[in-house]
C-alpha atoms as a PDB file:
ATOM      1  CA  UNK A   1     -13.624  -6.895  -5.866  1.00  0.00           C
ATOM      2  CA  UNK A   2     -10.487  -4.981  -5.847  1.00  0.00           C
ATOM      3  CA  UNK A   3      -7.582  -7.293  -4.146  1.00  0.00           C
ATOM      4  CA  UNK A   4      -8.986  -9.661  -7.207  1.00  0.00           C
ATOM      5  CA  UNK A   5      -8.244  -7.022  -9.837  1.00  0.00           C
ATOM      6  CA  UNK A   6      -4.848  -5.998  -7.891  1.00  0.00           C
ATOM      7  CA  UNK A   7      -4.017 -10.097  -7.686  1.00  0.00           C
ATOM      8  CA  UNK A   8      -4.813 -10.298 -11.540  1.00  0.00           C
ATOM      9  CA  UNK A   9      -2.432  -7.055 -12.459  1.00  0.00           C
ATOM     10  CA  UNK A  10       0.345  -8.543 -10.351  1.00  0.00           C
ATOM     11  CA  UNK A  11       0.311 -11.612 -12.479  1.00  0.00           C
ATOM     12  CA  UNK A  12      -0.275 -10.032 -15.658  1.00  0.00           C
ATOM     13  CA  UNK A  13       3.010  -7.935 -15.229  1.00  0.00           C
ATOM     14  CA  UNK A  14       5.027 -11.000 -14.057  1.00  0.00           C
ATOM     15  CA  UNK A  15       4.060 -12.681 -17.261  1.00  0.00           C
ATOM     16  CA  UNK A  16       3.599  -9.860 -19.733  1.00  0.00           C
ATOM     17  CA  UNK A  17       6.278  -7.721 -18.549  1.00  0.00           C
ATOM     18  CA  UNK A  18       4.792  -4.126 -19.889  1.00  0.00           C
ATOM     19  CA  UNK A  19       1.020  -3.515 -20.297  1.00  0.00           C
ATOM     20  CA  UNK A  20      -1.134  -0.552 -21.711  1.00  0.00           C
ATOM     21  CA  UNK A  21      -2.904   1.118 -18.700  1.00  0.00           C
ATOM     22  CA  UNK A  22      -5.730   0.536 -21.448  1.00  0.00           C
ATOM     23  CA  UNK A  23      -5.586  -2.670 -21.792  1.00  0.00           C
ATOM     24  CA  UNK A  24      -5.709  -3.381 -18.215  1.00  0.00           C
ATOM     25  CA  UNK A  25      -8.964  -0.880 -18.059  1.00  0.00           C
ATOM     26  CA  UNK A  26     -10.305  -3.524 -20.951  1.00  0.00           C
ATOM     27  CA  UNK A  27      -9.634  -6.393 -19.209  1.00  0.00           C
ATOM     28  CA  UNK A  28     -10.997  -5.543 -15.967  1.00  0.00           C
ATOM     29  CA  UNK A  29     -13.906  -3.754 -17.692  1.00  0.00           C
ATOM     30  CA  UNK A  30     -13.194  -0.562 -15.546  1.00  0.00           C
ATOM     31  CA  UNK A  31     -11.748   2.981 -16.298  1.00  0.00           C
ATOM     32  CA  UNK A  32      -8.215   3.933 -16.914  1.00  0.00           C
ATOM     33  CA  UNK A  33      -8.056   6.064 -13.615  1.00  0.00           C
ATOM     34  CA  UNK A  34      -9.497   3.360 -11.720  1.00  0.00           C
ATOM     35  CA  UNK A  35      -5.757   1.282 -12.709  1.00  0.00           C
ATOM     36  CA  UNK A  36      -4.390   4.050 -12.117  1.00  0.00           C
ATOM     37  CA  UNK A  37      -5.703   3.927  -8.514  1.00  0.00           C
ATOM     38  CA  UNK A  38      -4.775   0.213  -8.632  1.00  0.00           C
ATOM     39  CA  UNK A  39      -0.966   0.420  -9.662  1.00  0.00           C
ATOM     40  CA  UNK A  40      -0.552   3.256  -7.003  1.00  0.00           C
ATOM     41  CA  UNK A  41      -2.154   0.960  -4.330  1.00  0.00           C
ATOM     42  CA  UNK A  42       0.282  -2.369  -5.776  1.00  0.00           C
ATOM     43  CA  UNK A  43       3.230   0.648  -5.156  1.00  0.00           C
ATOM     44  CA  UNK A  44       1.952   1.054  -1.283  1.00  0.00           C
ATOM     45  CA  UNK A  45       2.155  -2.855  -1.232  1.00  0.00           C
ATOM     46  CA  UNK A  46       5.525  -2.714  -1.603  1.00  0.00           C
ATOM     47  CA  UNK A  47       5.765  -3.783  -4.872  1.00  0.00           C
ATOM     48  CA  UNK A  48       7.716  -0.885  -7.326  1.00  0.00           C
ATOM     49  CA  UNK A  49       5.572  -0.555 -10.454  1.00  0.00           C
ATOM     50  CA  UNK A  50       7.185   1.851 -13.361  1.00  0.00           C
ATOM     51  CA  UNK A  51       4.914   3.942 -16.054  1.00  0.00           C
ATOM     52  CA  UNK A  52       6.764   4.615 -18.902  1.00  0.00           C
ATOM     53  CA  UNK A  53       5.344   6.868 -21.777  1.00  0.00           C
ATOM     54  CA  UNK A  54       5.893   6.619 -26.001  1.00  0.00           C
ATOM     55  CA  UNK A  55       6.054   4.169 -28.577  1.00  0.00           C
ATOM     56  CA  UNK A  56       7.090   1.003 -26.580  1.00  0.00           C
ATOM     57  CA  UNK A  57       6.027   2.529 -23.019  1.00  0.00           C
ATOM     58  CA  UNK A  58       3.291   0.945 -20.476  1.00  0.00           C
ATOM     59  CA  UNK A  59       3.582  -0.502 -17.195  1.00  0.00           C
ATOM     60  CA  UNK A  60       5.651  -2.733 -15.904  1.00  0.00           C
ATOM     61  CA  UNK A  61       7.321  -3.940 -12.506  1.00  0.00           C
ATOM     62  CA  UNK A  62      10.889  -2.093 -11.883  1.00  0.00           C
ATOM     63  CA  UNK A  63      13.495  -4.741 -13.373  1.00  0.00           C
ATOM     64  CA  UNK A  64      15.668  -5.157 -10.529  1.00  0.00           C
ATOM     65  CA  UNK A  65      12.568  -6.258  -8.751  1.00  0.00           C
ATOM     66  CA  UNK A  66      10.735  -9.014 -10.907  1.00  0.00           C
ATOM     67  CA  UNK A  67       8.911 -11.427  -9.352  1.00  0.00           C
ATOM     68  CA  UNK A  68       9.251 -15.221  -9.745  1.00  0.00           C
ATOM     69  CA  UNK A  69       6.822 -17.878 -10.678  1.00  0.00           C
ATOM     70  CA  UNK A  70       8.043 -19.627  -8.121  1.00  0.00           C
ATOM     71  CA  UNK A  71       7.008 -16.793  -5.126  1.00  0.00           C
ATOM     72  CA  UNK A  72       3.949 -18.996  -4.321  1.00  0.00           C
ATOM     73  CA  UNK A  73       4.241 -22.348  -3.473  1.00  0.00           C
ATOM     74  CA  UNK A  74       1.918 -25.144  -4.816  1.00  0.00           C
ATOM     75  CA  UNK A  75      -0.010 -25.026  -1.814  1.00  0.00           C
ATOM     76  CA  UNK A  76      -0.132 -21.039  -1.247  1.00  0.00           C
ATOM     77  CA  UNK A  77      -1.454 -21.103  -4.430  1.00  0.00           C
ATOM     78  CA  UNK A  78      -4.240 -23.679  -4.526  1.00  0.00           C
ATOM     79  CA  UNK A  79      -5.503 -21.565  -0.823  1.00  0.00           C
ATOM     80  CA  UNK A  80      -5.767 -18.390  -3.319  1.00  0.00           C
ATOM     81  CA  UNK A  81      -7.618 -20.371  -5.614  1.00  0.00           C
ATOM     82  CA  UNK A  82      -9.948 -22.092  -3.140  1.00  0.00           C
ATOM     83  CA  UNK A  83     -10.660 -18.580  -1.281  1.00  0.00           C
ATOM     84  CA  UNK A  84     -11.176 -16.235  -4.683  1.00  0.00           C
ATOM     85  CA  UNK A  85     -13.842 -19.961  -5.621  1.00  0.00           C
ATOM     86  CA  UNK A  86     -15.432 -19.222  -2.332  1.00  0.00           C
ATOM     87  CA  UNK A  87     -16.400 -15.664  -3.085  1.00  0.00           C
ATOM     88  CA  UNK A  88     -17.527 -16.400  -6.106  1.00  0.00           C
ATOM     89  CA  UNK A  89     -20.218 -18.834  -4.519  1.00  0.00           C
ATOM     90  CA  UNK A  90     -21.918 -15.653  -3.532  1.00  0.00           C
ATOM     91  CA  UNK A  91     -20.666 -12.855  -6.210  1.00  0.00           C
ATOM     92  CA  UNK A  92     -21.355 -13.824  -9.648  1.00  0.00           C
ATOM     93  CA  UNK A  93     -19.074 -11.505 -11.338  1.00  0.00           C
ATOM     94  CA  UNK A  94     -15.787 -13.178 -10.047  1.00  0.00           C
ATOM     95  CA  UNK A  95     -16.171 -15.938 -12.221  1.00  0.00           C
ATOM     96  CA  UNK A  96     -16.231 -13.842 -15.006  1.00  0.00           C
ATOM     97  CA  UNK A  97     -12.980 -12.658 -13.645  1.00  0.00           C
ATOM     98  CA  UNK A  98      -9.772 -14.072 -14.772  1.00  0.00           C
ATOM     99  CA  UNK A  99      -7.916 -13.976 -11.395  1.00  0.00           C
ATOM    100  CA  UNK A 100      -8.295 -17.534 -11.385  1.00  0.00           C
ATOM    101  CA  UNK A 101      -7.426 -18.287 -14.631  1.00  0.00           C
ATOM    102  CA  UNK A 102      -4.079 -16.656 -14.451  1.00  0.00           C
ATOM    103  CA  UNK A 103      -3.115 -18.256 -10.982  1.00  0.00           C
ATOM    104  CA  UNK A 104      -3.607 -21.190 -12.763  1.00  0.00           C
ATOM    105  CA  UNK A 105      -1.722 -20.485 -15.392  1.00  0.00           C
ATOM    106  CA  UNK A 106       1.293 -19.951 -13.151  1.00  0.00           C
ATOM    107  CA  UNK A 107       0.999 -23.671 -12.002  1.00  0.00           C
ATOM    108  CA  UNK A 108       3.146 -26.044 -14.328  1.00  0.00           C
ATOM    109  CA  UNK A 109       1.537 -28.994 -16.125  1.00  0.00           C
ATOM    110  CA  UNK A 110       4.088 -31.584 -14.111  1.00  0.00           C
ATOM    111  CA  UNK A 111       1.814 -29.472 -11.078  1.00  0.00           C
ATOM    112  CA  UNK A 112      -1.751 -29.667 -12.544  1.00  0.00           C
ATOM    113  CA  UNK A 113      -3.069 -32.912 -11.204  1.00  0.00           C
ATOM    114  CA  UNK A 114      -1.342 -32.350  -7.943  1.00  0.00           C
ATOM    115  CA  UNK A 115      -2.798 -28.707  -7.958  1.00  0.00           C
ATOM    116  CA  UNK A 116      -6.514 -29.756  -8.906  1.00  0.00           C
ATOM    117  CA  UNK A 117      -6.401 -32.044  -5.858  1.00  0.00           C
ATOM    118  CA  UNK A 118      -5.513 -29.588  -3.449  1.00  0.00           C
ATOM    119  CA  UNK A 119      -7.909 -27.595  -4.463  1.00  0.00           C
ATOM    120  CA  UNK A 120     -10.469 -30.503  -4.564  1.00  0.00           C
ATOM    121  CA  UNK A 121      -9.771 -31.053  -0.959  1.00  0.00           C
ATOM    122  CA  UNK A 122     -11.572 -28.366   0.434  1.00  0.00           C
ATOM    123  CA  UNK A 123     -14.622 -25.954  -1.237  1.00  0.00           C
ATOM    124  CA  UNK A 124     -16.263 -23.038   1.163  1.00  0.00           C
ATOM    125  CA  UNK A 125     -19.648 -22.162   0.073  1.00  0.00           C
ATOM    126  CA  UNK A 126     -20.576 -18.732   1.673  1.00  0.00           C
ATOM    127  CA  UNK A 127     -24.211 -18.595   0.105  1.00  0.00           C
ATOM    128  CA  UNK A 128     -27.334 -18.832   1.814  1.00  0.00           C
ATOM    129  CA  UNK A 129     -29.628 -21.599   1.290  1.00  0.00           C
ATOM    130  CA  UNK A 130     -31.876 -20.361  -1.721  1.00  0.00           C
ATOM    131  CA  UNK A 131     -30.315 -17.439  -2.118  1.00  0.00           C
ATOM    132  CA  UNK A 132     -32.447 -15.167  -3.681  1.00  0.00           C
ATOM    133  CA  UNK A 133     -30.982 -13.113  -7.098  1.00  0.00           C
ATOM    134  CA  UNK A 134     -31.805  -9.464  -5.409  1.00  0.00           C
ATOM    135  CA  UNK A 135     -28.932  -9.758  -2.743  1.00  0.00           C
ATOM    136  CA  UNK A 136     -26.366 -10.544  -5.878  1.00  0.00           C
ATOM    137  CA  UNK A 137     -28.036  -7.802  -7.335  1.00  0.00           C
ATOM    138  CA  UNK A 138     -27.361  -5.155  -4.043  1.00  0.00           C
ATOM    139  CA  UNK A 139     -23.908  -6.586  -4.500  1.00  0.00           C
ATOM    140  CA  UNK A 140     -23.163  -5.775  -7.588  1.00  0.00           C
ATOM    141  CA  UNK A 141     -24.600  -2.196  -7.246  1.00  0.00           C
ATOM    142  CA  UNK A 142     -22.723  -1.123  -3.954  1.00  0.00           C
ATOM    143  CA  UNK A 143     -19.555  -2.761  -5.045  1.00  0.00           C
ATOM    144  CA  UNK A 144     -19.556  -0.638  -9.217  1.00  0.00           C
ATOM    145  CA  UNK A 145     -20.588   2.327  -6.573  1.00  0.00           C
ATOM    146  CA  UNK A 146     -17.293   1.564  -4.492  1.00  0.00           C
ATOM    147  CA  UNK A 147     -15.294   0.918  -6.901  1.00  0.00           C
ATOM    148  CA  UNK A 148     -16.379   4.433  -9.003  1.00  0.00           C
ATOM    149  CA  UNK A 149     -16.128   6.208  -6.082  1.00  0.00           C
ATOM    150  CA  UNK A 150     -20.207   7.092  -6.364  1.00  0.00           C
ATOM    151  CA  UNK A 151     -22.481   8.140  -3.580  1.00  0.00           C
ATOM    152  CA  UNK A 152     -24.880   5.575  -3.467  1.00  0.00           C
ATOM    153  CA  UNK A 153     -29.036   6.875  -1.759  1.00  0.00           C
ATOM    154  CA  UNK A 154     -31.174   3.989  -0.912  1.00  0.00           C
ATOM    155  CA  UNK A 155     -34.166   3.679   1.192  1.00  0.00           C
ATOM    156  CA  UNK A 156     -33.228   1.510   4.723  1.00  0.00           C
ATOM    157  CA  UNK A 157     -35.831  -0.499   6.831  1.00  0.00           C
ATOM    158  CA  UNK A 158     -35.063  -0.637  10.654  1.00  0.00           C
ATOM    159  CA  UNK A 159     -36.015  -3.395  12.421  1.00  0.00           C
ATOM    160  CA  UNK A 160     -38.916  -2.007  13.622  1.00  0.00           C
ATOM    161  CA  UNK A 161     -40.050  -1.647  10.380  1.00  0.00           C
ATOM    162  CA  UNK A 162     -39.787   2.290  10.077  1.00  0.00           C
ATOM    163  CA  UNK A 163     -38.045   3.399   6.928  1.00  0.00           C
ATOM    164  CA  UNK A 164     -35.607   6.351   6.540  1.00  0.00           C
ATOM    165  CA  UNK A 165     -33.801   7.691   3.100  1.00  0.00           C
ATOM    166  CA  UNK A 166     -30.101   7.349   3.142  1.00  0.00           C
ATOM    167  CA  UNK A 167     -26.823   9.392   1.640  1.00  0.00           C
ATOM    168  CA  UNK A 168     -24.035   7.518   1.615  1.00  0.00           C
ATOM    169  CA  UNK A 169     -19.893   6.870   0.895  1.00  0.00           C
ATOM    170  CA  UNK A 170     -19.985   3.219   0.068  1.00  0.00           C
ATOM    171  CA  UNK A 171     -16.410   1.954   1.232  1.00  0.00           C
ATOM    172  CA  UNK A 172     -16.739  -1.978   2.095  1.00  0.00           C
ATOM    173  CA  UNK A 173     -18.969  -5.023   1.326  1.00  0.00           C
ATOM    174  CA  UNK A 174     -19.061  -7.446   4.600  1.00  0.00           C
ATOM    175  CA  UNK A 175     -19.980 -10.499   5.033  1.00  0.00           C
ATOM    176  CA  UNK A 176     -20.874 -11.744   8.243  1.00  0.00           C
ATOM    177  CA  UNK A 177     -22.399 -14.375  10.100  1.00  0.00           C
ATOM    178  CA  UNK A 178     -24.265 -15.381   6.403  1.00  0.00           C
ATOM    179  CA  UNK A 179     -25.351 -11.715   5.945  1.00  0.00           C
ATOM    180  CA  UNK A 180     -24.020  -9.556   3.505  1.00  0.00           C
ATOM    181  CA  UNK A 181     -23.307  -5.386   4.600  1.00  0.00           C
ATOM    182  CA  UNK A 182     -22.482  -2.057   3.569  1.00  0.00           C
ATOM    183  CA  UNK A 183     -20.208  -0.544   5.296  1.00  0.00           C
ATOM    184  CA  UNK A 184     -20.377   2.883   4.679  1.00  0.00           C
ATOM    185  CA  UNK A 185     -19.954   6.806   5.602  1.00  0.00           C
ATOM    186  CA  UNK A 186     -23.792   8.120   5.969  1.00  0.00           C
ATOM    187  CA  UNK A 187     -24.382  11.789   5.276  1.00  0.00           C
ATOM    188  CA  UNK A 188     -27.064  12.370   7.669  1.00  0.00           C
ATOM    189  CA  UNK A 189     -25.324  11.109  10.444  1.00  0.00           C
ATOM    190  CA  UNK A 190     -21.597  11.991   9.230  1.00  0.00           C
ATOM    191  CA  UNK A 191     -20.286   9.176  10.270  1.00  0.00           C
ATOM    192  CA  UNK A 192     -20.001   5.106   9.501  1.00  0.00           C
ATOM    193  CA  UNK A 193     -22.755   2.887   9.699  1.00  0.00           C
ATOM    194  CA  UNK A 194     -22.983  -0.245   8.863  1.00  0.00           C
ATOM    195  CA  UNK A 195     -26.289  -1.349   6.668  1.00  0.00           C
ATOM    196  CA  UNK A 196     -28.002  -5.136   6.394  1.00  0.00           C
ATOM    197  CA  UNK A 197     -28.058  -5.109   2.600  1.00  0.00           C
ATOM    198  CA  UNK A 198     -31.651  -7.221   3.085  1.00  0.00           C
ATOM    199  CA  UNK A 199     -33.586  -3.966   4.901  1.00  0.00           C
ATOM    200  CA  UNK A 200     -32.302  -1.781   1.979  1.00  0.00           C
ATOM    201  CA  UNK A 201     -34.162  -1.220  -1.147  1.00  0.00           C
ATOM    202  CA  UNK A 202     -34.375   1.063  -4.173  1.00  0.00           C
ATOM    203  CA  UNK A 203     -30.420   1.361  -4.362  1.00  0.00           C
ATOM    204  CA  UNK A 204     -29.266   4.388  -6.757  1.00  0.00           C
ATOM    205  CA  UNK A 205     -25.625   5.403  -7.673  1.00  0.00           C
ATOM    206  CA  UNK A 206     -25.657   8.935  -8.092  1.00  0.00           C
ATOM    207  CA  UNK A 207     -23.594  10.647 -10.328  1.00  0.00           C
ATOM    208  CA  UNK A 208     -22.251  12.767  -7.247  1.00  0.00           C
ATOM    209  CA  UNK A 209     -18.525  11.204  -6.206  1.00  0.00           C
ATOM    210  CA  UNK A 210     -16.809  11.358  -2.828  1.00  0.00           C
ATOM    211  CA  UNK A 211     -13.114  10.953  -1.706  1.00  0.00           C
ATOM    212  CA  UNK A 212     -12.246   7.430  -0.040  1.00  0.00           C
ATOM    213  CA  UNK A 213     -11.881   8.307   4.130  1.00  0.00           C
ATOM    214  CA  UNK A 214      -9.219   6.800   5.925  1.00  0.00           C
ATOM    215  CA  UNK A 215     -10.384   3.329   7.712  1.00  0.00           C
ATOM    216  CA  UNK A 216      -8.516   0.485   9.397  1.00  0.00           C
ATOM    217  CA  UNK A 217     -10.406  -2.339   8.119  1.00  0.00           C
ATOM    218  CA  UNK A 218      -8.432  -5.046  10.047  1.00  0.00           C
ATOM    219  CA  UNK A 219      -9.592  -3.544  13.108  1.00  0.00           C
ATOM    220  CA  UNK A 220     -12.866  -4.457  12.650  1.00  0.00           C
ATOM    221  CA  UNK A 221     -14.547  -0.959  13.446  1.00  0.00           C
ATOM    222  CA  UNK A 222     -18.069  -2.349  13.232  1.00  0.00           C
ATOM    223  CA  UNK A 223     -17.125  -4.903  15.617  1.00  0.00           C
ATOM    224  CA  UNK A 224     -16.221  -2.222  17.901  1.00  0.00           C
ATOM    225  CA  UNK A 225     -19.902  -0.313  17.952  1.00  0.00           C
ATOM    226  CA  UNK A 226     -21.451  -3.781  18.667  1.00  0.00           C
ATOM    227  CA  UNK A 227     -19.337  -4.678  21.668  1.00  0.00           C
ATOM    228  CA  UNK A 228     -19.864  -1.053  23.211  1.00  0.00           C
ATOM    229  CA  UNK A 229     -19.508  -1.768  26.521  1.00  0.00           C
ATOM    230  CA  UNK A 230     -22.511   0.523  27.637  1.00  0.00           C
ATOM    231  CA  UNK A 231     -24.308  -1.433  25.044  1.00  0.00           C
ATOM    232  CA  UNK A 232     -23.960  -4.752  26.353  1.00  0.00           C
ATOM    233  CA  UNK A 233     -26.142  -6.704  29.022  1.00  0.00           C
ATOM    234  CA  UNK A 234     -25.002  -9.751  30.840  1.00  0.00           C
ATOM    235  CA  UNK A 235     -27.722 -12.487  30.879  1.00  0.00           C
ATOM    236  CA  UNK A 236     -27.379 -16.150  32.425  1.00  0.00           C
ATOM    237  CA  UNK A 237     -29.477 -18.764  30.389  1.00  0.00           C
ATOM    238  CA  UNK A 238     -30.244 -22.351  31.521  1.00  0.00           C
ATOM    239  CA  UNK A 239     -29.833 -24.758  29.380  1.00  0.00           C
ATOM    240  CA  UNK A 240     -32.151 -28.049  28.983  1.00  0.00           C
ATOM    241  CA  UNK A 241     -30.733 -31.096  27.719  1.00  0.00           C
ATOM    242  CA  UNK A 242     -32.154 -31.022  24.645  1.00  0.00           C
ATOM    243  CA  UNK A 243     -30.744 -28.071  23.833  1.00  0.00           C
ATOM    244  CA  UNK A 244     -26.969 -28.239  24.791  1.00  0.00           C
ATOM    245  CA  UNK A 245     -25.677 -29.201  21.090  1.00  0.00           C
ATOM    246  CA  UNK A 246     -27.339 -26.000  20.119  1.00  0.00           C
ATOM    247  CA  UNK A 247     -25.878 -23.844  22.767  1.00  0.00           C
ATOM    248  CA  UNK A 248     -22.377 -24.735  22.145  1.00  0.00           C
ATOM    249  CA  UNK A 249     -22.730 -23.929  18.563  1.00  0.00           C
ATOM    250  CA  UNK A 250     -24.097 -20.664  19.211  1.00  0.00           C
ATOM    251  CA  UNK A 251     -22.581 -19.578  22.513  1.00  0.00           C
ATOM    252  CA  UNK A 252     -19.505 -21.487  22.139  1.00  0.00           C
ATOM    253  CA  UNK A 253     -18.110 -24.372  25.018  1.00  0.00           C
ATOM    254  CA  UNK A 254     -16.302 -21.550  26.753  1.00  0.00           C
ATOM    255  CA  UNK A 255     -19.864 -19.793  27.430  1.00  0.00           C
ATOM    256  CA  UNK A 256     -21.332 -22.867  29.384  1.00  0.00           C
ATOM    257  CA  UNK A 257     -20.689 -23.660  33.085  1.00  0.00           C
ATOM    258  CA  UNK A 258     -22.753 -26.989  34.855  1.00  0.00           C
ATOM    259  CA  UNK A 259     -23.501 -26.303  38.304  1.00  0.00           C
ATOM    260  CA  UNK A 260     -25.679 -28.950  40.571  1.00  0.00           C
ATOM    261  CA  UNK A 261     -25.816 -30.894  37.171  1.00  0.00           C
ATOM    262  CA  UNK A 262     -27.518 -28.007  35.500  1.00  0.00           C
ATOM    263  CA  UNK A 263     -25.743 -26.565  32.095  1.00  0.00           C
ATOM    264  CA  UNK A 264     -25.763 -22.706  32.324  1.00  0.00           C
ATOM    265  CA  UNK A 265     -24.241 -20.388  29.702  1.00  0.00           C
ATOM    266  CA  UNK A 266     -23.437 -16.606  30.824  1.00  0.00           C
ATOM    267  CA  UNK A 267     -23.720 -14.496  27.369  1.00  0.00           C
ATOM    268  CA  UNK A 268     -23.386 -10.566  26.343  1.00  0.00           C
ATOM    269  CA  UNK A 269     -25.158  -8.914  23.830  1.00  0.00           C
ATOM    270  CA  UNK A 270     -26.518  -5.652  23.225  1.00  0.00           C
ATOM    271  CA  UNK A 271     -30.252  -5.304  24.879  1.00  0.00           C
ATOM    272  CA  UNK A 272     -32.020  -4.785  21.536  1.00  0.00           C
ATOM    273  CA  UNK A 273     -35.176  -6.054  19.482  1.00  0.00           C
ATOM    274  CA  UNK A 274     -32.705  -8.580  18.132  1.00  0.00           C
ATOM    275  CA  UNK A 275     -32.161  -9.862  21.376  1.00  0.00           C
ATOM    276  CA  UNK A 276     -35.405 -11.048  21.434  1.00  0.00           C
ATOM    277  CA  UNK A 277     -35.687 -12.970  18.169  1.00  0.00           C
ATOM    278  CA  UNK A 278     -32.122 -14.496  18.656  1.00  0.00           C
ATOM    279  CA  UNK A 279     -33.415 -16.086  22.045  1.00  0.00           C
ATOM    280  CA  UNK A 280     -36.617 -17.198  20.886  1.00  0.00           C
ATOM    281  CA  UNK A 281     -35.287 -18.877  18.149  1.00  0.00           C
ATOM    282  CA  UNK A 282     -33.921 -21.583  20.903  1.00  0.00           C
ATOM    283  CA  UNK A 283     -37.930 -22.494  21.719  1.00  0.00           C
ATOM    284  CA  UNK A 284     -38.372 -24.571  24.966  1.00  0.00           C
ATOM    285  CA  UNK A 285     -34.416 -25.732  24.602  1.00  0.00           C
ATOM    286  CA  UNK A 286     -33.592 -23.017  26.848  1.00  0.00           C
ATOM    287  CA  UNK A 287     -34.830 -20.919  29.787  1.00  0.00           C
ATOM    288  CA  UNK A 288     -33.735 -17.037  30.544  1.00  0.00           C
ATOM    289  CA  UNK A 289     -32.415 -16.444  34.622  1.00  0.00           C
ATOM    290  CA  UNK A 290     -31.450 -13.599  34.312  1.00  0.00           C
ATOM    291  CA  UNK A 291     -31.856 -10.247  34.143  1.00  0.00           C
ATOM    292  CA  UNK A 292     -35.139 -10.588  35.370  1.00  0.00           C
ATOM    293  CA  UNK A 293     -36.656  -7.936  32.447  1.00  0.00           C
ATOM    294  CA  UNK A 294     -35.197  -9.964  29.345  1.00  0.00           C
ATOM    295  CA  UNK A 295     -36.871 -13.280  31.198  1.00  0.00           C
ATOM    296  CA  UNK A 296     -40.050 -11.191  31.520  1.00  0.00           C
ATOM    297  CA  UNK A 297     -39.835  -9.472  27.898  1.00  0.00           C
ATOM    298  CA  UNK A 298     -39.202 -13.400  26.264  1.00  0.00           C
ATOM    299  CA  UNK A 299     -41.813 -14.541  28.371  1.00  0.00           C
ATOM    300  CA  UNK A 300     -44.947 -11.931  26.682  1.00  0.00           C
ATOM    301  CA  UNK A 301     -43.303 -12.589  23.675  1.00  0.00           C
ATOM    302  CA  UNK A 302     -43.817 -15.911  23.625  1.00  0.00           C
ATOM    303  CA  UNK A 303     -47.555 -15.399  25.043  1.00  0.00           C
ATOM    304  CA  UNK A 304     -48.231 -12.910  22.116  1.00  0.00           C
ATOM    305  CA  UNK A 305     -47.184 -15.623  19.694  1.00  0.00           C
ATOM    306  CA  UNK A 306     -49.867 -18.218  21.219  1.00  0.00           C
ATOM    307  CA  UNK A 307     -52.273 -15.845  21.477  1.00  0.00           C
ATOM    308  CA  UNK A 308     -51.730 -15.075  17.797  1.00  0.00           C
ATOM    309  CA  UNK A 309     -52.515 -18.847  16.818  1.00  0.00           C
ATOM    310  CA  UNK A 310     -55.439 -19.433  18.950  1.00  0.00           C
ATOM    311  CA  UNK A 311     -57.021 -16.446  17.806  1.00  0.00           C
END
């Protein structure tokens, strides 16, 4: 991913001082204009990187501006460590990566043992149980495709099942909520969409190449197009005893009122087949109020389903 490969050139020119723009393209197994791309991003971070050309020439950071060892704490640096370990619970190619190996290589041996146990302390595993090899392989794909700057066409399954043929401008890999997505411009629809890499299937990078759009990524824009608030339908849920541990890991404690000794949770979510199969998956633990067509839609759900086993 690319903050890994910016990370990893930052250190390299603390501790190298001047590097071959092919070197770092051999290291990083990627193409000269992609580090190119890189050390002109590391510039908008703030951090003045030179290019000098001829026998002796490379890239380096701007002397009056070098960076210390000592920038990152002990601690700061064992939370790098412990996130870049995370992804790579899910993304095999970071530990072929030598990010970590060069953080690590800015912590002293007086440090080590000291360093190792912070980063002992905690370990976030991001995978899914039984993860199966095709997701890692989507992965990979989309993220050489965003990385090349490569439209990427792929066949996408909705949920109800109907399939459609998609153009798109790969931009971001997101994970959430255990699911891995594409974030990405779509041709057909000229604008973003965001794409459940588990509904899409026969992924191709073709040779055709796009220019990177402008998009505030700590905004959350796919957030925004899920909270719509035209979108969105209110719906009060009772909840049974058994049931209450479940709620308040789902809904969260704010969501859940008791009234007359009853625990009811008010919740908002878009009104869509997903609904459906999110509520269901709380079985007799819980018991739709209101509005009175998502109680009645659960309700022949449910029916359908024992009518399918006692058929």
């Amino acid at each position: 991913m690319k903050i890994d490969r910016l990370l990893a050139i930052v250190i390299l020119l603390v501790r190298k001082r001047r590097v071959q723009a092919k070197e770092l393209a051999d290291i990083f197994e990627v193409s000269v204009r992609t580090i190119y791309r890189d050390i002109e991003a590391i510039n908008q971070a703030g951090i003045p990187i030179v290019t000098s050309q001829g026998a002796g020439g490379g890239i380096s950071i701007m002397e009056q501006f070098r960076l210390e060892n000592k920038l990152l704490s002990a601690d700061e640096l064992a939370a790098i460590t412990t996130a870049l370990e995370s992804v790579s619970s899910t993304y095999e190619a970071f530990q072929q990566g030598s990010a970590l190996e060069k953080i690590r290589l800015l912590v002293s041996e007086e440090e080590m043992p000291a360093f190792r146990e912070k980063t002992q302390k905690w370990f976030i595993d991001i995978s899914s149980w039984g993860e199966s090899t095709g997701i890692k392989e989507k992965i990979r794909l989309l993220h050489q495709a965003a990385d090349s700057l490569n439209i990427v066409s792929f066949t996408y399954v909705k949920r109800d099942g109907q399939t459609g043929e998609r153009l798109t401008e790969p931009h971001t890999l997101v994970l959430k909520a255990r699911h891995w997505y594409l974030y990405a411009y779509c041709l057909q629809r000229q604008a973003f969409r965001f794409f459940k890499l588990v509904r899409m299937k026969d992924i191709n990078i073709l040779p055709g190449q796009f220019q990177r759009r402008e998009v505030n990524l700590a905004a959350l824009p796919w957030e925004t197009a899920w909270h719509k608030p035209e979108n969105m339908t209110k719906i009060t849920v009772l909840i049974h005893p058994s049931g209450e541990l479940l709620a308040r890991e789902w809904f969260g404690s704010e969501a859940l009122t008791y009234e007359n000794g009853r625990c009811i949770a008010s919740i908002s979510y878009p009104d869509d087949q997903w609904l459906y199969g999110f509520l269901l998956q709380f079985g007799t633990h819980i018991e739709i109020l209101d509005p009175p067509h998502v109680r009645q839609k659960v309700k022949t759900l449910a029916k359908q389903i024992v009518d399918l086993y006692e058929t």
